[in-house]
Protein backbone atom coordinates (compact mmCIF):
# COMPACT_ATOMS: atom_id res chain seq x y z
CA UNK A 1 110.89 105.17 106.45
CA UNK A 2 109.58 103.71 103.58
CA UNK A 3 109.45 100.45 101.73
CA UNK A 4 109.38 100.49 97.70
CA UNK A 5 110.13 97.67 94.84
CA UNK A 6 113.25 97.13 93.11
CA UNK A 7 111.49 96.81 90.22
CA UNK A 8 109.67 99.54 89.79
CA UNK A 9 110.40 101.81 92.92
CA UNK A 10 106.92 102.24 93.41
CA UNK A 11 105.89 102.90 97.46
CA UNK A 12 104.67 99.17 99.17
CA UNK A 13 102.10 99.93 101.18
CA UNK A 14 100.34 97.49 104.09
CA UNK A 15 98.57 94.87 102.48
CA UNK A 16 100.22 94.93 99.25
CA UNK A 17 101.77 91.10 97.93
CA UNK A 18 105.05 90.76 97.77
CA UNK A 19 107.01 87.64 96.46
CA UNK A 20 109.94 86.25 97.49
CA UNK A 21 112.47 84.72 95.31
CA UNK A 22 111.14 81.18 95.22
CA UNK A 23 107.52 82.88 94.09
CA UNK A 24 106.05 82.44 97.64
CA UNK A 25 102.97 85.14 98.26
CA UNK A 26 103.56 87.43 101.20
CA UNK A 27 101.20 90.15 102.47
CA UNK A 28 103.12 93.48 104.39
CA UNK A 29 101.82 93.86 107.76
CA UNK A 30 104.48 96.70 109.10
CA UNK A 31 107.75 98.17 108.57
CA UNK A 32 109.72 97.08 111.76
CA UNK A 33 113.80 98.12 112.43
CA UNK A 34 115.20 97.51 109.36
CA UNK A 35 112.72 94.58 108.16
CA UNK A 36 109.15 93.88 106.76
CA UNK A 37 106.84 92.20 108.76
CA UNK A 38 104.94 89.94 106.06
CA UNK A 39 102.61 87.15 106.80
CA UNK A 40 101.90 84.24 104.54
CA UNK A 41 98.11 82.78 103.51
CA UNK A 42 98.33 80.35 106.02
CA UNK A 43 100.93 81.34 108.39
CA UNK A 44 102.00 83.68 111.60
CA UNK A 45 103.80 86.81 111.15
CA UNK A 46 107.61 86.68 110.12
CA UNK A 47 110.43 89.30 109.60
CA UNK A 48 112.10 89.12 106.23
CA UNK A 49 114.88 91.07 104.87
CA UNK A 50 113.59 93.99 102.53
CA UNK A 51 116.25 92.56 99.60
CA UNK A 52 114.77 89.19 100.29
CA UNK A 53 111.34 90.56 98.70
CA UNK A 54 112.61 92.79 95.98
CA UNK A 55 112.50 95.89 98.12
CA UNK A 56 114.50 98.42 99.44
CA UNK A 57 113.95 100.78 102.18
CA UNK A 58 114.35 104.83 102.24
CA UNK A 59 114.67 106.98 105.12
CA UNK A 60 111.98 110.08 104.13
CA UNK A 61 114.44 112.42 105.07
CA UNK A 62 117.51 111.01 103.07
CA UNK A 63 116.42 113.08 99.67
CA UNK A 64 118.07 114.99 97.42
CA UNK A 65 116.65 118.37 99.68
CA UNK A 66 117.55 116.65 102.66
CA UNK A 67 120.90 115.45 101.78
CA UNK A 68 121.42 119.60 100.21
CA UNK A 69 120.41 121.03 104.37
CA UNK A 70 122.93 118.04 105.49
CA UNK A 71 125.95 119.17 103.30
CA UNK A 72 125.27 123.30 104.39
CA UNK A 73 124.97 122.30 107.90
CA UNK A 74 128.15 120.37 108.02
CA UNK A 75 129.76 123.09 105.76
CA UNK A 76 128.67 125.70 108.07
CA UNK A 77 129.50 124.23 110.85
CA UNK A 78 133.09 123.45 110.11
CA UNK A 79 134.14 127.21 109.37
């Protein structure tokens, strides 16, 4: 799975900064079930929502070539 930006859809990676609405710094620590783990300067760890940082997330094998074996299989596999 991966995390990218709303903005830009460029990849976030562990240790990039993200901000939140209210322009609070975050740094990604993991991708965890659904959420970002992000950690602020002075703070513990905490899960946010991806949409709550301007992110989205993308399952790797959800692209166009992916989604093309997908329809086949299920086309095949209904005759």
């Amino acid at each position: 799975m991966q995390a990218k930006r709303l903005l830009d859809d460029r990849e976030v990676f562990v240790g990039d900064g993200l901000l939140d609405a209210q322009r609070h710094s975050y740094g990604l620590i993991e991708r965890s079930g659904g959420e970002l783990v992000v950690t602020a300067e002075d703070s513990c760890p905490v899960r946010l929502k991806p949409e709550q940082l301007g992110c989205y997330l993308v399952h790797v094998n959800r692209t166009e070539r992916g989604l093309v074996k997908e329809r086949l299989r299920d086309y095949w596999e209904k005759q």
